[in-house]
PDB file of N, CA and C in Angstrom:
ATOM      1  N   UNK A   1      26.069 -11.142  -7.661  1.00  0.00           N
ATOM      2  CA  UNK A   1      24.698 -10.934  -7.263  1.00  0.00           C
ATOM      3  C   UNK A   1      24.680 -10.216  -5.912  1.00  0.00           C
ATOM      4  N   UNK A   2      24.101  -9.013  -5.648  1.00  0.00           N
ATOM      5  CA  UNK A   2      23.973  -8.153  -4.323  1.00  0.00           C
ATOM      6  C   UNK A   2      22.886  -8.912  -3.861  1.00  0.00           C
ATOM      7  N   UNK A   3      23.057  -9.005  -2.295  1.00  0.00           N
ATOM      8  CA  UNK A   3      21.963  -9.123  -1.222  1.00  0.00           C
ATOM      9  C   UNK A   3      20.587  -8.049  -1.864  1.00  0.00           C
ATOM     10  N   UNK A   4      19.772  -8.350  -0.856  1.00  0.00           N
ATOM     11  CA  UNK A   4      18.650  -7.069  -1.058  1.00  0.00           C
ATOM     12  C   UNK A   4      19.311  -6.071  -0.191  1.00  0.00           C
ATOM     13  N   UNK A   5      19.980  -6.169   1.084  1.00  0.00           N
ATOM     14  CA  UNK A   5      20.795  -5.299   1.637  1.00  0.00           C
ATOM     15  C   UNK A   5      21.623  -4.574   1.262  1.00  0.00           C
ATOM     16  N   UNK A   6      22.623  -5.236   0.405  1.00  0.00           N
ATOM     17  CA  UNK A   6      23.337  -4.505  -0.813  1.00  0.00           C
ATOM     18  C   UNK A   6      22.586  -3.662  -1.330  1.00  0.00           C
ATOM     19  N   UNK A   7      22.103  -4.158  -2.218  1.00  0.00           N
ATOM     20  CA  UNK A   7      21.315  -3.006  -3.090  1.00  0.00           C
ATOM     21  C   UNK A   7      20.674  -2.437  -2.704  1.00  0.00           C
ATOM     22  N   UNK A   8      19.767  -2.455  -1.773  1.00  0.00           N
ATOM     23  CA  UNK A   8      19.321  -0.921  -0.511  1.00  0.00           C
ATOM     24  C   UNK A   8      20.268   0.250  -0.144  1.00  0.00           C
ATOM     25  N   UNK A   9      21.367  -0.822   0.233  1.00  0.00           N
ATOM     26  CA  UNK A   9      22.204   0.652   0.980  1.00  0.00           C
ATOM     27  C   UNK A   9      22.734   1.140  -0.314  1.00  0.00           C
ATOM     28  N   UNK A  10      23.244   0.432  -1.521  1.00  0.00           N
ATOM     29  CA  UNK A  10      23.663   0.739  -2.959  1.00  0.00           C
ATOM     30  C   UNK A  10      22.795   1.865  -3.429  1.00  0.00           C
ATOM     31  N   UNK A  11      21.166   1.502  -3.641  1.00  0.00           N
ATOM     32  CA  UNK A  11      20.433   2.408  -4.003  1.00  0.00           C
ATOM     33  C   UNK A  11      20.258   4.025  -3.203  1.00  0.00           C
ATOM     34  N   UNK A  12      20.465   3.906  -1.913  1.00  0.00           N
ATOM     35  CA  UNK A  12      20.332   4.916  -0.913  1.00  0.00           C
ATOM     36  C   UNK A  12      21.454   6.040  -1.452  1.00  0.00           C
ATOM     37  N   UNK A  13      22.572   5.370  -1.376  1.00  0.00           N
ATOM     38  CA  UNK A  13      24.194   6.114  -1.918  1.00  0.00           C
ATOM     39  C   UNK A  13      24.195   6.508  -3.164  1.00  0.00           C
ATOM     40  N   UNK A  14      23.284   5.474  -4.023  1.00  0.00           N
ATOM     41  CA  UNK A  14      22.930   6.121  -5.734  1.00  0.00           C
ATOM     42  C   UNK A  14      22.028   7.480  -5.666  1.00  0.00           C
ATOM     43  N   UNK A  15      21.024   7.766  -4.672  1.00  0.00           N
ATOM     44  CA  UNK A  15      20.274   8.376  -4.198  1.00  0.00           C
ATOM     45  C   UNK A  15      20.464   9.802  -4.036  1.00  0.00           C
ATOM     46  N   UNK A  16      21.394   9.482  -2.538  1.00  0.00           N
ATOM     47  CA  UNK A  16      21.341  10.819  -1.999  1.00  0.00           C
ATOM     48  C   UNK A  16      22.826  10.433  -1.412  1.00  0.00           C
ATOM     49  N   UNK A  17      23.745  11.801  -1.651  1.00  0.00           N
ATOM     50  CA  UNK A  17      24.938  11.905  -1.419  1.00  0.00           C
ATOM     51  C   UNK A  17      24.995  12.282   0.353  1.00  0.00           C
ATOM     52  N   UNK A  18      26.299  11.741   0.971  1.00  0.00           N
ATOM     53  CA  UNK A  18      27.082  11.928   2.199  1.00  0.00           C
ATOM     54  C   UNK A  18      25.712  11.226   3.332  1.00  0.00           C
ATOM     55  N   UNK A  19      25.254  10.192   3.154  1.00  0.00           N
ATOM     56  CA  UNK A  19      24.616   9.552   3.883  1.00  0.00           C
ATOM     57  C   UNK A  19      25.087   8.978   5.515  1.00  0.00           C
ATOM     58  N   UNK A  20      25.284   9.596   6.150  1.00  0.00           N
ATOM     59  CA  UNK A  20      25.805   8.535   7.440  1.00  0.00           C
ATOM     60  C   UNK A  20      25.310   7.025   7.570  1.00  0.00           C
ATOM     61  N   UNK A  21      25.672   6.077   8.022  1.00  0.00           N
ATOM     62  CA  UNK A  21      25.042   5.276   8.364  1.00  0.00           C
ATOM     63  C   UNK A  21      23.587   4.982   9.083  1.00  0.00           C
ATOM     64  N   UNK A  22      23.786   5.997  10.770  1.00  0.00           N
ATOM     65  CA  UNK A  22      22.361   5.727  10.814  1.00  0.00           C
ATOM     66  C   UNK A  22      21.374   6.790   9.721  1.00  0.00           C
ATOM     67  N   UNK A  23      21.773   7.531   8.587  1.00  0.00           N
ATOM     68  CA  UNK A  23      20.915   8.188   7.671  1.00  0.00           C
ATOM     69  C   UNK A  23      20.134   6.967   6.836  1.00  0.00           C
ATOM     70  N   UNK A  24      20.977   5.957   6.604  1.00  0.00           N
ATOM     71  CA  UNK A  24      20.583   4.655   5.078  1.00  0.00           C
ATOM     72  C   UNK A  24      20.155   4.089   6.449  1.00  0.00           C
ATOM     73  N   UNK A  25      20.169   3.477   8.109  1.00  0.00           N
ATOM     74  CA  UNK A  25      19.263   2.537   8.540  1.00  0.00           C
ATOM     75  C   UNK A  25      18.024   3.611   8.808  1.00  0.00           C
ATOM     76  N   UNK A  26      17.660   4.489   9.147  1.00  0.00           N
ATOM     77  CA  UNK A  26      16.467   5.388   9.378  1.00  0.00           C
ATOM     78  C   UNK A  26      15.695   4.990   7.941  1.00  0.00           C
ATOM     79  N   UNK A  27      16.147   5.032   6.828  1.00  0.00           N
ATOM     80  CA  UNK A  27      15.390   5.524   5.106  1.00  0.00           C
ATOM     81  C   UNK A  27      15.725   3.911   4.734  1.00  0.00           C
ATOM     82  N   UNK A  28      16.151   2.976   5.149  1.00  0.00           N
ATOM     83  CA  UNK A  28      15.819   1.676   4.613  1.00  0.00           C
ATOM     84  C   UNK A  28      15.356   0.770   5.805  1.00  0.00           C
ATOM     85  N   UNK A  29      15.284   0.900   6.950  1.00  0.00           N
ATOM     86  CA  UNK A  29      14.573   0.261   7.489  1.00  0.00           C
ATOM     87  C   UNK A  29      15.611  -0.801   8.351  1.00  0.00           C
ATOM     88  N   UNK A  30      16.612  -0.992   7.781  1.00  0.00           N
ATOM     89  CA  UNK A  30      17.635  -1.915   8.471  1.00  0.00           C
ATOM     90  C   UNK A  30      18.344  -1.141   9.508  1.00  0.00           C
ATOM     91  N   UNK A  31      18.668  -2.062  10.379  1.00  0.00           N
ATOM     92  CA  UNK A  31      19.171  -2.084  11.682  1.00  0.00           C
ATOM     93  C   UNK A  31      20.560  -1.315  11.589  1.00  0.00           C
ATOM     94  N   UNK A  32      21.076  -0.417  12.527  1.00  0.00           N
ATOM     95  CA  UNK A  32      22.601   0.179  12.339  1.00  0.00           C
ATOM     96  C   UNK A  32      23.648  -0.902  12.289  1.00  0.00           C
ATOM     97  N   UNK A  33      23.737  -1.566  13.088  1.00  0.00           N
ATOM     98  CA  UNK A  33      24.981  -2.731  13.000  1.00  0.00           C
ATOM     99  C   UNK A  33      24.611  -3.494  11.910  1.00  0.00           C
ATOM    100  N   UNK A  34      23.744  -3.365  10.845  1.00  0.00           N
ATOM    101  CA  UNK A  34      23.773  -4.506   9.634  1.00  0.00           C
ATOM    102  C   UNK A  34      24.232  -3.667   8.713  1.00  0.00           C
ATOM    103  N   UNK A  35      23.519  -2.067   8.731  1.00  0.00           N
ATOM    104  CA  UNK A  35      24.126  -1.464   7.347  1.00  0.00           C
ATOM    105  C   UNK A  35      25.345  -1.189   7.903  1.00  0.00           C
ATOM    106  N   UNK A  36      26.264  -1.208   9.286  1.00  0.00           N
ATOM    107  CA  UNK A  36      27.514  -0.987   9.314  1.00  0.00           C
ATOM    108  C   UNK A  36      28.106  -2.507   8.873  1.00  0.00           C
ATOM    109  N   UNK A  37      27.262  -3.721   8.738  1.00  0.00           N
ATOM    110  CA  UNK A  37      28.429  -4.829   8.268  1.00  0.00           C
ATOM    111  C   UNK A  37      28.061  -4.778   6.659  1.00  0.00           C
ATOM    112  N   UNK A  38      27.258  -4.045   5.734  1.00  0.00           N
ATOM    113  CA  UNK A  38      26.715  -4.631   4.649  1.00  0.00           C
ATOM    114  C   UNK A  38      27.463  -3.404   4.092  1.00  0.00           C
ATOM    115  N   UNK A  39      28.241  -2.161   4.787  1.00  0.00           N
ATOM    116  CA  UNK A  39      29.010  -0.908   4.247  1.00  0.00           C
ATOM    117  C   UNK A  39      30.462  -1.938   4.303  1.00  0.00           C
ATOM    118  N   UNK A  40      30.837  -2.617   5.329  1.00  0.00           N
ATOM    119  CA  UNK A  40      32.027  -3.355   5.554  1.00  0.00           C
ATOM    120  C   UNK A  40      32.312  -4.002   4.124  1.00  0.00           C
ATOM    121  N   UNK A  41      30.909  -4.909   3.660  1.00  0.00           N
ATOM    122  CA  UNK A  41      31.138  -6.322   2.777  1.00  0.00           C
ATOM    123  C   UNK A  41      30.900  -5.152   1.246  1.00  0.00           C
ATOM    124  N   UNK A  42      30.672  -4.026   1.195  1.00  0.00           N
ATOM    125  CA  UNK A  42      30.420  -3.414   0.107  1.00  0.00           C
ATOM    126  C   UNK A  42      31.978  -2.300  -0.345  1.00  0.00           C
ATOM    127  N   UNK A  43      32.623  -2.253   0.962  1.00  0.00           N
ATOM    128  CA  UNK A  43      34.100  -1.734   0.860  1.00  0.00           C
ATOM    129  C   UNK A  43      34.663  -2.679   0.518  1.00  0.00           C
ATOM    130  N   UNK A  44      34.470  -4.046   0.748  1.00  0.00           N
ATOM    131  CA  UNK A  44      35.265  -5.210   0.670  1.00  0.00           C
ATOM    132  C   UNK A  44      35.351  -5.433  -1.012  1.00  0.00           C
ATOM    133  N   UNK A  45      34.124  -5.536  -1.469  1.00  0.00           N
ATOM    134  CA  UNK A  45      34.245  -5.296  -2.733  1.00  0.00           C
ATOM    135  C   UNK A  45      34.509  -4.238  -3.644  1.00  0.00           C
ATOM    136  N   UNK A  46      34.452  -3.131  -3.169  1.00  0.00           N
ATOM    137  CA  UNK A  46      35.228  -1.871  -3.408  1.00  0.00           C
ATOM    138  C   UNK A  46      34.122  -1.084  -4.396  1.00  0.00           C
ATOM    139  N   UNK A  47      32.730  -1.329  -3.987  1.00  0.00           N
ATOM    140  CA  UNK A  47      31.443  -0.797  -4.390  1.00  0.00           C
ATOM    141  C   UNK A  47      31.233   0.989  -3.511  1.00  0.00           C
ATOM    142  N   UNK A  48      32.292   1.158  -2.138  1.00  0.00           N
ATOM    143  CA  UNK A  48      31.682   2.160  -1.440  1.00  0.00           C
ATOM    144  C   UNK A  48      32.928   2.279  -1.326  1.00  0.00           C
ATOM    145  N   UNK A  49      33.012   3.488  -1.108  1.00  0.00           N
ATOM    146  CA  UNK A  49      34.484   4.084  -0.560  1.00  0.00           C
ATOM    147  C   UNK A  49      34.512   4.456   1.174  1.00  0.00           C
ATOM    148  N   UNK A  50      35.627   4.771   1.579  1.00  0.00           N
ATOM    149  CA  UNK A  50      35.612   4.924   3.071  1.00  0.00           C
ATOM    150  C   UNK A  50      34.605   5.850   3.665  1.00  0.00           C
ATOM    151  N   UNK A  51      34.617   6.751   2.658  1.00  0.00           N
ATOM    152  CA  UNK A  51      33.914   7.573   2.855  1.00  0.00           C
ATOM    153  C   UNK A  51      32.029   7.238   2.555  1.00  0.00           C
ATOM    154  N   UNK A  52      31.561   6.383   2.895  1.00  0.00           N
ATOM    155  CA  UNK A  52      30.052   5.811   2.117  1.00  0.00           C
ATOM    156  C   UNK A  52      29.796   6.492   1.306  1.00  0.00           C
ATOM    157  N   UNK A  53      31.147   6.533   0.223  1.00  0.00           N
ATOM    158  CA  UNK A  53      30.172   7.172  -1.664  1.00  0.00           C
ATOM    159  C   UNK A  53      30.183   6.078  -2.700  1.00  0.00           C
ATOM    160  N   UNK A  54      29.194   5.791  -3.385  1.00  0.00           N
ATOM    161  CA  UNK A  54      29.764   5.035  -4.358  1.00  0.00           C
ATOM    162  C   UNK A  54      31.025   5.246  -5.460  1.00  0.00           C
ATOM    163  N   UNK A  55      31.468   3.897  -5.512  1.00  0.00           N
ATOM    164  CA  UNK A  55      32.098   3.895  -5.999  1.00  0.00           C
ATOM    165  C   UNK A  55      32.104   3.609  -7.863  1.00  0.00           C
ATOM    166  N   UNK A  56      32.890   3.753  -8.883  1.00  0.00           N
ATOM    167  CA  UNK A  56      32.452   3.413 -10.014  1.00  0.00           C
ATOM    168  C   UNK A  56      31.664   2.154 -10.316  1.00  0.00           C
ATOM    169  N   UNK A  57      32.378   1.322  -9.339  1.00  0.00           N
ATOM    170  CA  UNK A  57      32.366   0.076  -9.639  1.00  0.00           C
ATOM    171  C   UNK A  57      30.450  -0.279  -8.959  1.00  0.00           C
ATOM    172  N   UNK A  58      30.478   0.267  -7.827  1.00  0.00           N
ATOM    173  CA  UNK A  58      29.452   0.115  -6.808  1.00  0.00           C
ATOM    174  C   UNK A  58      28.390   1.359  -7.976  1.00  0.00           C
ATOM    175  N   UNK A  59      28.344   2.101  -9.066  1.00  0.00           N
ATOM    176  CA  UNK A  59      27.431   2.204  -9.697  1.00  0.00           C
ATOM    177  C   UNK A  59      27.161   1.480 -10.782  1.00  0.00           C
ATOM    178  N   UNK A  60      27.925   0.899 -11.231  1.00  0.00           N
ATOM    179  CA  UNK A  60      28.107   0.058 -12.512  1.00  0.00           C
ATOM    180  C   UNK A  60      26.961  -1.643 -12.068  1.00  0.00           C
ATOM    181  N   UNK A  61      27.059  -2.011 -10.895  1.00  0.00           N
ATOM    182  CA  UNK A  61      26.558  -3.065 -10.120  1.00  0.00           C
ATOM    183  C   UNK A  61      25.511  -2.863 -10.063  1.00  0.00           C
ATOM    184  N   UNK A  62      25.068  -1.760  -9.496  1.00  0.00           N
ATOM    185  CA  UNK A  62      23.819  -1.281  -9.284  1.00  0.00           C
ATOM    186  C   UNK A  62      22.812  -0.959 -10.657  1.00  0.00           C
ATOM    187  N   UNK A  63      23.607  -0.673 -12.053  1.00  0.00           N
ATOM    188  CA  UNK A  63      23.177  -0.371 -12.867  1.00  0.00           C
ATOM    189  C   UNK A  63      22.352  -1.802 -13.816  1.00  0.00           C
ATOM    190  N   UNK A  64      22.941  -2.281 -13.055  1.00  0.00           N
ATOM    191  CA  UNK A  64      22.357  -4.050 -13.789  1.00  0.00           C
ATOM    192  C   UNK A  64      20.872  -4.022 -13.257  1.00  0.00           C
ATOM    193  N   UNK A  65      20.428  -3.706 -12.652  1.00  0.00           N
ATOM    194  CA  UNK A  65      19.256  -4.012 -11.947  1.00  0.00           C
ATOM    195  C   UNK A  65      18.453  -2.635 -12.448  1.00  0.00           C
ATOM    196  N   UNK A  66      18.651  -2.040 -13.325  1.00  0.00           N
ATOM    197  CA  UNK A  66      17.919  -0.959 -14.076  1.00  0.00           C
ATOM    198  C   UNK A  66      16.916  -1.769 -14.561  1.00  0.00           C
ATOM    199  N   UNK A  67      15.773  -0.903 -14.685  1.00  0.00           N
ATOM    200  CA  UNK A  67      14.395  -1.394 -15.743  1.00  0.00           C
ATOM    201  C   UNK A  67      14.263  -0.489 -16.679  1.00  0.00           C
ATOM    202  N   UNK A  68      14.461  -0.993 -18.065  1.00  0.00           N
ATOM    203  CA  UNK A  68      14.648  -0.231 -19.224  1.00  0.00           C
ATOM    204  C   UNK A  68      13.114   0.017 -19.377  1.00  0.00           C
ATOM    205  N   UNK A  69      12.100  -1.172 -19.712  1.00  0.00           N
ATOM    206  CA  UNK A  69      11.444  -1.062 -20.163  1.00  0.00           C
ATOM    207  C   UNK A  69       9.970  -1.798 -19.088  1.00  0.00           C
ATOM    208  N   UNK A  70       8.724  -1.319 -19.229  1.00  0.00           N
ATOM    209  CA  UNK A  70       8.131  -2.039 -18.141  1.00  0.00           C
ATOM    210  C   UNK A  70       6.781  -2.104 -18.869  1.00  0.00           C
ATOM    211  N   UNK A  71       6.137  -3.287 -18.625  1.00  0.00           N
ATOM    212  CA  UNK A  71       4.958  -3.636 -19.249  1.00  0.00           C
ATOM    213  C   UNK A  71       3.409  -3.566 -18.047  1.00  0.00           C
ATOM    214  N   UNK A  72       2.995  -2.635 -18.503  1.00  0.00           N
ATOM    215  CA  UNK A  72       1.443  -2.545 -17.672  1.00  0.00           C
ATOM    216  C   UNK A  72       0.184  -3.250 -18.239  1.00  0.00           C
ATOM    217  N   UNK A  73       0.025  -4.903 -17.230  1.00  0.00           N
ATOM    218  CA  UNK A  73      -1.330  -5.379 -17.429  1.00  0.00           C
ATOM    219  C   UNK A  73      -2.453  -4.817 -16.791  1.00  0.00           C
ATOM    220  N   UNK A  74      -3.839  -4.680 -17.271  1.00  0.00           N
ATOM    221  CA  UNK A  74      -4.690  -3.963 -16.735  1.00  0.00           C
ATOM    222  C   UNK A  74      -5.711  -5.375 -16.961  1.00  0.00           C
ATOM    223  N   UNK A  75      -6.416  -5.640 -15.997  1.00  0.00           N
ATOM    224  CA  UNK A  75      -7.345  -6.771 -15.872  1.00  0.00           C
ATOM    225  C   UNK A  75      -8.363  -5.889 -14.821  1.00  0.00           C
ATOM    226  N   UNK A  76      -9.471  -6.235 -15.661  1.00  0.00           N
ATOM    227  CA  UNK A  76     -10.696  -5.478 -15.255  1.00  0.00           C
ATOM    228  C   UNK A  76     -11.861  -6.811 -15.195  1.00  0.00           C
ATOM    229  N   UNK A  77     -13.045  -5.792 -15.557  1.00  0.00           N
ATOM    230  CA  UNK A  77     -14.368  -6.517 -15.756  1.00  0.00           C
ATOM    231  C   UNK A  77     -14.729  -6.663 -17.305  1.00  0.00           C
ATOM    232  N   UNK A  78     -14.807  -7.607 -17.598  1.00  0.00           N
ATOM    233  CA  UNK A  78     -15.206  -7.755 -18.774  1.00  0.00           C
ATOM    234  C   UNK A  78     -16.442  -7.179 -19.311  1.00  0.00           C
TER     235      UNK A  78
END
């Protein structure tokens, strides 16, 4: 199970390629020293490469949290 941090900086790297760090804290909102420990705990698992690209594995993770399908309620006035 990824943090929401995980999967922010996950989604950012699914996103848009050669991201620096402060590029994913500017466009997600988190602090530089967190996405530099949440790039640490995401190498650790071998989701990002040294280089902050994803990795197979770090798209495959990310791919769980896809929405295939999505249902729109509409509640009005009767």
């Amino acid at each position: 199970m990824l943090t929401e941090n995980q999967f922010e900086v996950l989604y950012l790297l699914n996103k848009e390629a050669n991201l620096s760090q402060r590029d994913i804290a500017k466009k997600s909102g988190i602090s530089l020293g967190l996405v530099n420990k949440v790039l640490k705990e995401l190498r650790l698992l071998d989701m990002v490469d040294s280089d902050n690209r994803l990795t197979s594995i770090g798209a495959e993770k990310l791919s769980e949290y896809k929405v295939d399908n999505a249902i729109i309620l509409a509640a009005g006035m009767s």
